[in-house]
C-alpha atoms as a PDB file:
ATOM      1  CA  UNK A   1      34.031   5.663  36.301  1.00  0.00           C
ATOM      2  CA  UNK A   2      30.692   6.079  34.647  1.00  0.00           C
ATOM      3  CA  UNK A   3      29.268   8.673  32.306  1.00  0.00           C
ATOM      4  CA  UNK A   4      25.484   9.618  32.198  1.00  0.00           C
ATOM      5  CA  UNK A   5      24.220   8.993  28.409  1.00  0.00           C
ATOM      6  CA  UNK A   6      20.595   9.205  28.086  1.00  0.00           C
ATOM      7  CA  UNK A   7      18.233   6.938  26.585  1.00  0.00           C
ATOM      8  CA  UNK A   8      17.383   8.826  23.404  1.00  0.00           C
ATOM      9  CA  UNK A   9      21.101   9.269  22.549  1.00  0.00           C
ATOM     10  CA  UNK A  10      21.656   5.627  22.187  1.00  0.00           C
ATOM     11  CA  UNK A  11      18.061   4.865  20.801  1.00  0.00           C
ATOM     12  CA  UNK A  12      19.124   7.406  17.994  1.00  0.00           C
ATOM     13  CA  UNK A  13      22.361   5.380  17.354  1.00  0.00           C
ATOM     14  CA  UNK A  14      21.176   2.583  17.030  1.00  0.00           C
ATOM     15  CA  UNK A  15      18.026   3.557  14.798  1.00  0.00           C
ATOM     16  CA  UNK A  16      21.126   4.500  12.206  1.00  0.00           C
ATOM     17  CA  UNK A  17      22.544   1.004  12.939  1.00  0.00           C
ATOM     18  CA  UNK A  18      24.418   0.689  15.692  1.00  0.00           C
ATOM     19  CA  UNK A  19      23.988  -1.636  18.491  1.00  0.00           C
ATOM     20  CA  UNK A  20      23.638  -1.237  21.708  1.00  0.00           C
ATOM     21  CA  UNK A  21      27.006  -2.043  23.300  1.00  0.00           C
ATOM     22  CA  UNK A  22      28.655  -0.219  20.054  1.00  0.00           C
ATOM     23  CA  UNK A  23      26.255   2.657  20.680  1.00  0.00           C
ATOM     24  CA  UNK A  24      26.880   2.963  24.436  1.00  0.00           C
ATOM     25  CA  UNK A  25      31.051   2.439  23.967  1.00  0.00           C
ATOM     26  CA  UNK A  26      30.797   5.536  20.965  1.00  0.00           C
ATOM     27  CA  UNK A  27      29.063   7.860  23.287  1.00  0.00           C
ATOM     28  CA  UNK A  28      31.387   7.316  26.165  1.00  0.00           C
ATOM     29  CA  UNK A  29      34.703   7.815  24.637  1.00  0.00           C
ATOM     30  CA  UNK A  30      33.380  10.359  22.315  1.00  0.00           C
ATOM     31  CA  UNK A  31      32.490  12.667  25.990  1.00  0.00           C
ATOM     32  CA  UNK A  32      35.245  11.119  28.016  1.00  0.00           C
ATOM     33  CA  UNK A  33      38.042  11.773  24.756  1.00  0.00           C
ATOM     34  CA  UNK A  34      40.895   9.628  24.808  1.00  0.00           C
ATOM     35  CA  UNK A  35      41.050   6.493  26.632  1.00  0.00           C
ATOM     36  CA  UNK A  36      42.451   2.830  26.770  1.00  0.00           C
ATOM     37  CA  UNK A  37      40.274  -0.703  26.634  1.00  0.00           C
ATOM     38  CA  UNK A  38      39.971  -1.054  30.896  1.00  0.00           C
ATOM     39  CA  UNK A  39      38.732   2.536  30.770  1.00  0.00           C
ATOM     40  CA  UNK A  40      36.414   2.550  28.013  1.00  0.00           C
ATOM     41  CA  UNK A  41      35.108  -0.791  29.558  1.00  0.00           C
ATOM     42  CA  UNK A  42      34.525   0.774  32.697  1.00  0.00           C
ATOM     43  CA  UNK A  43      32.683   4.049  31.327  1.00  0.00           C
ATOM     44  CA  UNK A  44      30.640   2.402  28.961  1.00  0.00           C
ATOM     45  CA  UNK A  45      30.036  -1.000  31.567  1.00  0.00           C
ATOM     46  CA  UNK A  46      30.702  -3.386  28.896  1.00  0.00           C
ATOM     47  CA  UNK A  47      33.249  -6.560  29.683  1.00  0.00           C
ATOM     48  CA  UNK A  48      36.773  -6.293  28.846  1.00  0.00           C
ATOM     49  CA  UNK A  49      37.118  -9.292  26.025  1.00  0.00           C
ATOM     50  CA  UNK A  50      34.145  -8.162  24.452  1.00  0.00           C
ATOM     51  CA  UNK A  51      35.382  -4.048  24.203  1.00  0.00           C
ATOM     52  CA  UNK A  52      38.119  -5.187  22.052  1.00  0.00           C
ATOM     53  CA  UNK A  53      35.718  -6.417  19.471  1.00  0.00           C
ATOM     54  CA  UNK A  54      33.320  -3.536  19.828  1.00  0.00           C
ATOM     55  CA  UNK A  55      36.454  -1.286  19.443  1.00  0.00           C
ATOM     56  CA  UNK A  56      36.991  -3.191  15.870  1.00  0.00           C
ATOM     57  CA  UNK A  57      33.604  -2.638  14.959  1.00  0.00           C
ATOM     58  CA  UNK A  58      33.878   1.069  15.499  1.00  0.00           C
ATOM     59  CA  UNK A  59      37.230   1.322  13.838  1.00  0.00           C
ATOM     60  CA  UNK A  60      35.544   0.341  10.762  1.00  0.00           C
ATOM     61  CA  UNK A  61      32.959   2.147  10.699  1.00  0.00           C
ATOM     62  CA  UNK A  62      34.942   5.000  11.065  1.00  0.00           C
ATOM     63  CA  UNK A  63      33.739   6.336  14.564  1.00  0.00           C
ATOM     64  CA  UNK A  64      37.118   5.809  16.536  1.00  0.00           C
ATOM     65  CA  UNK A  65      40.525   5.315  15.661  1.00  0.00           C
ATOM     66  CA  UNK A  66      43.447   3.670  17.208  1.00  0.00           C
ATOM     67  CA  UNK A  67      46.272   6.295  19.115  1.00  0.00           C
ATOM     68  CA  UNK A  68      49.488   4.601  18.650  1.00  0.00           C
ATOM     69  CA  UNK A  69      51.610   4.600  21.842  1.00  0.00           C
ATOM     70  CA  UNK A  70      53.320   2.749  24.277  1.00  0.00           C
ATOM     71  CA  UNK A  71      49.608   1.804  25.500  1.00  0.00           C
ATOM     72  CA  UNK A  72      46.699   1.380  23.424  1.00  0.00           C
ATOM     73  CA  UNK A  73      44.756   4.215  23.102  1.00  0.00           C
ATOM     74  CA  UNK A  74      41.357   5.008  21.124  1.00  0.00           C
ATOM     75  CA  UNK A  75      39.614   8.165  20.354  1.00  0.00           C
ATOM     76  CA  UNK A  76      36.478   9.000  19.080  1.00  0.00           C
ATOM     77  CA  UNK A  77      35.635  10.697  15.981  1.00  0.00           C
ATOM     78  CA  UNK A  78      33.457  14.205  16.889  1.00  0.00           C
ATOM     79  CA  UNK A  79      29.816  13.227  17.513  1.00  0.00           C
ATOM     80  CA  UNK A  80      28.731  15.538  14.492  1.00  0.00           C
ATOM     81  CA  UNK A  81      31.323  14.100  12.155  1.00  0.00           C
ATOM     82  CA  UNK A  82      30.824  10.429  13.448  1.00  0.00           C
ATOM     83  CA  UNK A  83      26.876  10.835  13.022  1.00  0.00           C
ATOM     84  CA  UNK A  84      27.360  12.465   9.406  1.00  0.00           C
ATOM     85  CA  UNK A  85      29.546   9.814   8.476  1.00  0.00           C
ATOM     86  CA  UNK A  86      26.944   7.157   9.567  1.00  0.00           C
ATOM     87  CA  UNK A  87      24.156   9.026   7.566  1.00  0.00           C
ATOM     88  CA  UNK A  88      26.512   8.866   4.485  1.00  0.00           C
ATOM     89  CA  UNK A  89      27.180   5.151   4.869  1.00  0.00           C
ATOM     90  CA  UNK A  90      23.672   4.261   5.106  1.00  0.00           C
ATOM     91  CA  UNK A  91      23.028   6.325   1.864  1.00  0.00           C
ATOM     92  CA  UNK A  92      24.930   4.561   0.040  1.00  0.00           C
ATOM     93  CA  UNK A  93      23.610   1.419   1.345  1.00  0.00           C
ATOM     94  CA  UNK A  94      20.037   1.940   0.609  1.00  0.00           C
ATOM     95  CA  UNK A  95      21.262   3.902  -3.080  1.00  0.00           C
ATOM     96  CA  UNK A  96      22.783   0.307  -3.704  1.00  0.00           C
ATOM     97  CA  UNK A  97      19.739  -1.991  -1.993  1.00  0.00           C
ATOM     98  CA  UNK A  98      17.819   0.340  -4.632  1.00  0.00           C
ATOM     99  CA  UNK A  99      19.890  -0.687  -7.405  1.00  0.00           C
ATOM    100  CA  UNK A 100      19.277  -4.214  -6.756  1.00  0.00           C
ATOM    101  CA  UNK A 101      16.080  -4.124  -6.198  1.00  0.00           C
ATOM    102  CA  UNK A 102      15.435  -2.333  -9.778  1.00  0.00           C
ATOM    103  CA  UNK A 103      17.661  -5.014 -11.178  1.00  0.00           C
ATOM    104  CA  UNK A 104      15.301  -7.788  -9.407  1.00  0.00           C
ATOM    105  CA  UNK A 105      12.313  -6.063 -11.015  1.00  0.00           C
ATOM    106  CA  UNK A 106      13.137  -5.497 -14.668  1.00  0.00           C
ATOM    107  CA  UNK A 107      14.936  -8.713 -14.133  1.00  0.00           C
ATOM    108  CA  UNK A 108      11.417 -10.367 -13.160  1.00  0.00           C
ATOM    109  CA  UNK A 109       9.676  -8.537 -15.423  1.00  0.00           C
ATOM    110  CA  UNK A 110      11.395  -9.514 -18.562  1.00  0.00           C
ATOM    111  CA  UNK A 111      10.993 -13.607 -17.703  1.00  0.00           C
ATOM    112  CA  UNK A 112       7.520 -12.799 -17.197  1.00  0.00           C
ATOM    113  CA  UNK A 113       6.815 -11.354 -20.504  1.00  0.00           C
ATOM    114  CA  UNK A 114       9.311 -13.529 -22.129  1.00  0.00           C
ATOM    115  CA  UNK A 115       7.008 -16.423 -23.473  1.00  0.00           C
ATOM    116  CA  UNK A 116       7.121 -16.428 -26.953  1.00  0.00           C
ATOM    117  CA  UNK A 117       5.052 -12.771 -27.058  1.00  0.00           C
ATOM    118  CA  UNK A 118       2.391 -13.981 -25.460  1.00  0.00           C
ATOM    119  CA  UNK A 119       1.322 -13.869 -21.458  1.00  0.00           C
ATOM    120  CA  UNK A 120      -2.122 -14.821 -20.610  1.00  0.00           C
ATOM    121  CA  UNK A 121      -4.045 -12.745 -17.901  1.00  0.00           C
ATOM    122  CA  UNK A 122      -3.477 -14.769 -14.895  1.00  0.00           C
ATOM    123  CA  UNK A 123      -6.847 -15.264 -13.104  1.00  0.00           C
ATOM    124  CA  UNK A 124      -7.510 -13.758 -10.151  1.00  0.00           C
ATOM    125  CA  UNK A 125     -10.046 -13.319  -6.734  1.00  0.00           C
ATOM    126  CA  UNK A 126      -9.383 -11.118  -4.036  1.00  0.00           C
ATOM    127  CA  UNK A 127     -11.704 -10.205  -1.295  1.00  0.00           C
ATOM    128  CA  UNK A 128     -11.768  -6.804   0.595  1.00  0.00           C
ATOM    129  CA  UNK A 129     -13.412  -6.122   3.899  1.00  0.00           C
ATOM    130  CA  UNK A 130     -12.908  -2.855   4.262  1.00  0.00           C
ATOM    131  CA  UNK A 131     -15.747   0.510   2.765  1.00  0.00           C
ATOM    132  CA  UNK A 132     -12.474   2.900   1.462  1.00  0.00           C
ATOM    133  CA  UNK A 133     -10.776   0.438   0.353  1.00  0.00           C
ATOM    134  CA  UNK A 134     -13.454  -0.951  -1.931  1.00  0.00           C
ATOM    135  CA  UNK A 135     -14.627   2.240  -2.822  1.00  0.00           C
ATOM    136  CA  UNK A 136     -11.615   3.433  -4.313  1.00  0.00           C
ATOM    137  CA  UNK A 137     -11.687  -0.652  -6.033  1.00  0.00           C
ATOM    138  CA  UNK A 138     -14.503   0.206  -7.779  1.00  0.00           C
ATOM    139  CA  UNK A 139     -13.281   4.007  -8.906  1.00  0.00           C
ATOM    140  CA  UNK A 140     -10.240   2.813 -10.148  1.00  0.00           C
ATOM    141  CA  UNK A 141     -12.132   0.399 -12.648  1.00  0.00           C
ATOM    142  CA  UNK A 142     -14.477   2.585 -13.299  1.00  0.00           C
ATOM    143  CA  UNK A 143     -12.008   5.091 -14.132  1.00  0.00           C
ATOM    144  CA  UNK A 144     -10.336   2.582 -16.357  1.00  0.00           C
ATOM    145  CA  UNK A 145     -12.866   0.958 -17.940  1.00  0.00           C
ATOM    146  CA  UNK A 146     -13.653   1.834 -22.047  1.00  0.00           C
ATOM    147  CA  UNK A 147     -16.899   0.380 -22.626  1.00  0.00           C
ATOM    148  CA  UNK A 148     -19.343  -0.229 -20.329  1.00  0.00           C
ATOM    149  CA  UNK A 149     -20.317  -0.779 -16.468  1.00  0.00           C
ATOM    150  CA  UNK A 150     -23.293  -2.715 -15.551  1.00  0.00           C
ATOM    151  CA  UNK A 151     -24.195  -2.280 -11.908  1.00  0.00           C
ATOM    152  CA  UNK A 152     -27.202  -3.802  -9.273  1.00  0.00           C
ATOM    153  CA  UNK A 153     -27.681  -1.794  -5.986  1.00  0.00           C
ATOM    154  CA  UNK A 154     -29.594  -2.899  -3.100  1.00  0.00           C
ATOM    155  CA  UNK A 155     -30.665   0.856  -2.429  1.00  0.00           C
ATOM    156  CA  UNK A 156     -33.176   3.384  -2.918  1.00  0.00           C
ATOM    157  CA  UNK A 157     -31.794   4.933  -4.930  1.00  0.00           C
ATOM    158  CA  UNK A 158     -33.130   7.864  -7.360  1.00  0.00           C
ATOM    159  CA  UNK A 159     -30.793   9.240 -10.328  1.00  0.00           C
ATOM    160  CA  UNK A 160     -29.511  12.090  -8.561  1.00  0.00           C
ATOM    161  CA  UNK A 161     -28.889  10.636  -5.336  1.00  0.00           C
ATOM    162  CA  UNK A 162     -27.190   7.906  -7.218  1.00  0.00           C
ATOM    163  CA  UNK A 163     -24.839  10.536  -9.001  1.00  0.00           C
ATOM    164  CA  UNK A 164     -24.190  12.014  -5.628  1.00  0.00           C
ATOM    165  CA  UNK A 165     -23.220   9.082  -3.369  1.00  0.00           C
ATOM    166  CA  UNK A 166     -21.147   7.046  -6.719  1.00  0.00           C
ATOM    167  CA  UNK A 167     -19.245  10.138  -8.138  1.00  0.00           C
ATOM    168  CA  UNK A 168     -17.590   7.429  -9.990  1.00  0.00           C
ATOM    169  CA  UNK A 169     -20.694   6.069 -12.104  1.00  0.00           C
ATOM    170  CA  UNK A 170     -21.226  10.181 -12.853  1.00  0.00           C
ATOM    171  CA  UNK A 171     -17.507  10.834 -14.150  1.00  0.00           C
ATOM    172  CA  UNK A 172     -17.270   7.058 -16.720  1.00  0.00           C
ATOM    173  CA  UNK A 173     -20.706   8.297 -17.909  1.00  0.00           C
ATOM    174  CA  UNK A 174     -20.039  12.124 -18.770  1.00  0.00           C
ATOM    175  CA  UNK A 175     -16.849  10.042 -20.930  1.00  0.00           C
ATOM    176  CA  UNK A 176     -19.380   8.593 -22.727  1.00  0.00           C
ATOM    177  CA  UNK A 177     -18.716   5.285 -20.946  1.00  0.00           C
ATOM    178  CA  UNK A 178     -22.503   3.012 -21.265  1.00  0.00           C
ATOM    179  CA  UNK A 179     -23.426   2.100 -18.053  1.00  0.00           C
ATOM    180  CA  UNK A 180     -26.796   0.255 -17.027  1.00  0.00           C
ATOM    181  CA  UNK A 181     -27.954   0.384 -13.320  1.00  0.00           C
ATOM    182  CA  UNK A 182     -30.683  -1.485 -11.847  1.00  0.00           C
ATOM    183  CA  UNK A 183     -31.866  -0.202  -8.182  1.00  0.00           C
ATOM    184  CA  UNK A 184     -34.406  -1.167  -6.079  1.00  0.00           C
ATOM    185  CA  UNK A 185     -37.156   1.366  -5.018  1.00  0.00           C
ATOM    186  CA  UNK A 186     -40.247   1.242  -2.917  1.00  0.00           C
ATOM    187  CA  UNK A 187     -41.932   3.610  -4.957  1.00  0.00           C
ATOM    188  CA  UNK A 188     -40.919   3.779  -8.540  1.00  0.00           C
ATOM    189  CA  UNK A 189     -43.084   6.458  -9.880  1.00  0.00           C
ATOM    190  CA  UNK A 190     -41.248   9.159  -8.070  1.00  0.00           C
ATOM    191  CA  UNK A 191     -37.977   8.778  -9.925  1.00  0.00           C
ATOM    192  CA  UNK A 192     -36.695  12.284 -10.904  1.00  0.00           C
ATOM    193  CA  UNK A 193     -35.428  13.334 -14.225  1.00  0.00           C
ATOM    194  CA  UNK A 194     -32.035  12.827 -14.789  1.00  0.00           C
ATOM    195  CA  UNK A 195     -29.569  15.696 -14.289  1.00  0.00           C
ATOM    196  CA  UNK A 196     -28.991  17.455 -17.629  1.00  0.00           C
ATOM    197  CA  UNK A 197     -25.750  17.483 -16.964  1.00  0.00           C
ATOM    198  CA  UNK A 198     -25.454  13.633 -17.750  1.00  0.00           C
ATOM    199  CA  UNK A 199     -26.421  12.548 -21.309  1.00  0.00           C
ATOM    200  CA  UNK A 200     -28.840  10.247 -21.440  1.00  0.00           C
ATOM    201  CA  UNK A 201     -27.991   8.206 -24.061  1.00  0.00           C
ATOM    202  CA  UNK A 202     -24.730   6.718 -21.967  1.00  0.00           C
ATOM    203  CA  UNK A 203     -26.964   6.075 -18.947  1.00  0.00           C
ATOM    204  CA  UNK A 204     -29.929   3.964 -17.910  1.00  0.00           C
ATOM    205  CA  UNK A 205     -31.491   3.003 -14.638  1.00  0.00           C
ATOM    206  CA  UNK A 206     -34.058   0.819 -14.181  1.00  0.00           C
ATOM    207  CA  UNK A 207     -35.694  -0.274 -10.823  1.00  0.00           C
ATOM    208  CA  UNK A 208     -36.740  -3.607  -9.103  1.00  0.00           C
ATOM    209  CA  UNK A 209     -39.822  -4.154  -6.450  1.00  0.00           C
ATOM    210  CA  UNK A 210     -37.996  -4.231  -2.880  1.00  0.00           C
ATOM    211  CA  UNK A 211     -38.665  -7.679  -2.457  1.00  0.00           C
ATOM    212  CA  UNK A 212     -36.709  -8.563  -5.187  1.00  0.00           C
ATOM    213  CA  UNK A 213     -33.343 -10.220  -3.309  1.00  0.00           C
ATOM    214  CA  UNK A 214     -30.830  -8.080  -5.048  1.00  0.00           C
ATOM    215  CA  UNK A 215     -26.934  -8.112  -4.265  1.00  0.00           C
ATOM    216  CA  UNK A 216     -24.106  -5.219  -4.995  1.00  0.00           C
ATOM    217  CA  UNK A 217     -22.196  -6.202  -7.987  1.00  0.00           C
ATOM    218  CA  UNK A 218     -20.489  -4.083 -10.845  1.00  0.00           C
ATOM    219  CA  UNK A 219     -19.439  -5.347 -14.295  1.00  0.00           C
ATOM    220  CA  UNK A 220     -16.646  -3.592 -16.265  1.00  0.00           C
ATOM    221  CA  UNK A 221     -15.955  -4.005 -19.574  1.00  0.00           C
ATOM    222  CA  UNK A 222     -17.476  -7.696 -19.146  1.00  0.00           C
ATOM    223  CA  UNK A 223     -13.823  -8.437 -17.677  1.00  0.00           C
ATOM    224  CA  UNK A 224     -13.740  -7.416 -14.263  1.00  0.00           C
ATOM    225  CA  UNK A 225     -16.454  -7.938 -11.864  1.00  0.00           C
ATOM    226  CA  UNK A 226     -16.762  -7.333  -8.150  1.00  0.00           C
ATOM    227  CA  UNK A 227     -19.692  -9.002  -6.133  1.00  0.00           C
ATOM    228  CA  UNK A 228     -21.092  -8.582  -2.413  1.00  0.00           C
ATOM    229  CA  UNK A 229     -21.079 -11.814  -0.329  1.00  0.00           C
ATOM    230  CA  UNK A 230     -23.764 -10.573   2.017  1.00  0.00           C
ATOM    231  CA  UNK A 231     -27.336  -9.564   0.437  1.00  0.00           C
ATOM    232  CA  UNK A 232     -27.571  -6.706   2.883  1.00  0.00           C
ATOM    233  CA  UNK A 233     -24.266  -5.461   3.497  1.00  0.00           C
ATOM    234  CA  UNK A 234     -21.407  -4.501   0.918  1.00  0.00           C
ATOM    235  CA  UNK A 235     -18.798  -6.287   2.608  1.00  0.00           C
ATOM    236  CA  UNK A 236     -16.976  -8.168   2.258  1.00  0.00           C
ATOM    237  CA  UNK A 237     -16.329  -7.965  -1.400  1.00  0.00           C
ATOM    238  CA  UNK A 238     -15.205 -10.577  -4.091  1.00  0.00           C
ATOM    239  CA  UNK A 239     -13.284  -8.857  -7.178  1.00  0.00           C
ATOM    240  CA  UNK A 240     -12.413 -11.274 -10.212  1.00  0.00           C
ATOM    241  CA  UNK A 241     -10.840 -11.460 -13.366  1.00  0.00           C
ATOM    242  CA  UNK A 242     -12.603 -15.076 -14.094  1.00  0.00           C
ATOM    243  CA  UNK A 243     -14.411 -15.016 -17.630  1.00  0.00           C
ATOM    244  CA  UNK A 244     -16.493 -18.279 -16.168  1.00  0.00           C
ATOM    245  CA  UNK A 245     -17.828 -16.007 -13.412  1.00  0.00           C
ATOM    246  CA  UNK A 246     -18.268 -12.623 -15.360  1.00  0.00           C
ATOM    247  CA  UNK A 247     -19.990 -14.145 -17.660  1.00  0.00           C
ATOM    248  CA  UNK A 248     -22.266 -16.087 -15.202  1.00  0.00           C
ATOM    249  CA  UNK A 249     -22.900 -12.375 -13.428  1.00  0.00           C
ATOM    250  CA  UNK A 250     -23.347 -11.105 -17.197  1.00  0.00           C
ATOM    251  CA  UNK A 251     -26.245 -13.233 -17.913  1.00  0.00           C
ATOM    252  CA  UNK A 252     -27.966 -12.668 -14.298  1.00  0.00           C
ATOM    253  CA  UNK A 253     -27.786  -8.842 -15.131  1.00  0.00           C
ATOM    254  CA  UNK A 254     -28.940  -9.135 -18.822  1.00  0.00           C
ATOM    255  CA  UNK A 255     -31.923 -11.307 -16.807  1.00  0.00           C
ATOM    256  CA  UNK A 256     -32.707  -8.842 -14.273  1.00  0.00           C
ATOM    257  CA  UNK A 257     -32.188  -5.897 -16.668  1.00  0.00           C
ATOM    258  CA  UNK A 258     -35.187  -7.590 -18.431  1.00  0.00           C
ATOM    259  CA  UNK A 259     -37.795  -7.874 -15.731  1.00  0.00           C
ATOM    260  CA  UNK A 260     -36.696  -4.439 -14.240  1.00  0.00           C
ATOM    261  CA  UNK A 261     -38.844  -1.660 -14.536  1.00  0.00           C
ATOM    262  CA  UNK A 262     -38.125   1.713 -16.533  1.00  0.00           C
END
């Protein structure tokens, strides 16, 4: 005696939990109806020692329950109901993994800020290898920074362009943020005036000869910095919180910031 169940009946079961032998021994007896341990075996094609077990799993979960009479019986609880009740089980366990979790946090948290009112920056490098992803890197401390961003770019690069392609540098300098940007150009004399729509005094942009080896690298705040690895390329990316290496990258800026041209 065998009953078709299809693949994506049992895949759903046991995506909620179930396993496979539970999932295949529900879904018999909940078509067939009522039935004892040699039939369900038989429907479901599951061994006869091992259905008794499944049979206890079910029972707890709810999804069959035990006829009494003068042969042991099971039936299964509706599909709809039996599903619903699954749902609402594993509700309430992810409500409670949530719970824990929290507690983990503020738990973590508190021994973390807990020594004696004072927790140093830990110091940090990370490298990304990937354009969005450091894009939105260097918006996000842009966005954040209060002071001032000091930037070199390998490009050709004229103020408006520059506004256009790093809508970032135009947005921390219309908040009045300072920011310094040094550029390389083949042809200086052609830069165009800057947009009035930036003021002036919170940006500058000065321009190297082309054969001046220049790498990608932005300073914020003089606390973060990232840095290109390659000369030519902007990945991959180092980002660090190291005051050693900012202010090694601080002085090579303040240098080039002196030889480039206005």
């Amino acid at each position: 005696m065998s009953i078709i169940i299809e693949d994506i009946q049992i895949e759903t079961l046991k995506n909620v939990g179930l396993s496979l032998v539970q999932a295949k021994v529900y879904l018999n007896l909940a078509k067939f109806g009522t039935a004892n341990i040699k039939t369900i075996a038989s429907m479901a094609s599951v061994a006869r020692q091992d259905t008794y077990r499944i049979m206890a799993s079910l029972e707890k979960m709810g999804l069959v329950e035990r006829v009494i009479s003068r042969t042991t019986m099971f039936t299964a609880t509706p599909i709809r109901e039996g599903l619903n009740r699954i749902l609402e089980n594993k509700k309430r366990e992810y409500f409670e993994a949530e719970k824990q979790v929290e507690t983990v946090f503020e738990h973590f948290y508190e021994k973390t800020n807990n020594t004696n009112g004072v927790q140093e920056e830990e110091v940090r490098f990370t490298i990304t290898s990937e354009l969005s992803l450091l894009f939105d890197t260097h918006a996000k401390l842009s966005d954040n920074s209060s002071e001032n961003i000091d930037t070199t770019l390998p490009l050709n690069l004229q103020k408006k362009t520059l506004f256009q392609h790093f809508k970032y540098i135009k947005r921390a300098v219309k908040r009045g943020i300072k920011v310094r940007v040094i550029a390389q150009l083949s042809e200086p004399k052609k830069v165009s005036g800057l947009p009035d729509i930036v003021p002036t005094e919170s940006f500058q942009l000065r321009h190297l000869p082309r054969s001046t080896k220049l790498f990608g690298m932005h300073i914020f705040d003089q606390k973060e910095i990232t840095l290109a690895v390659s000369e030519t390329k902007p990945l991959p990316s180092l980002w660090t919180n190291s005051p050693h290496v900012v202010q090694l990258a601080t002085v090579y800026f303040e240098n080039l910031w002196k030889e480039a041209q206005k």
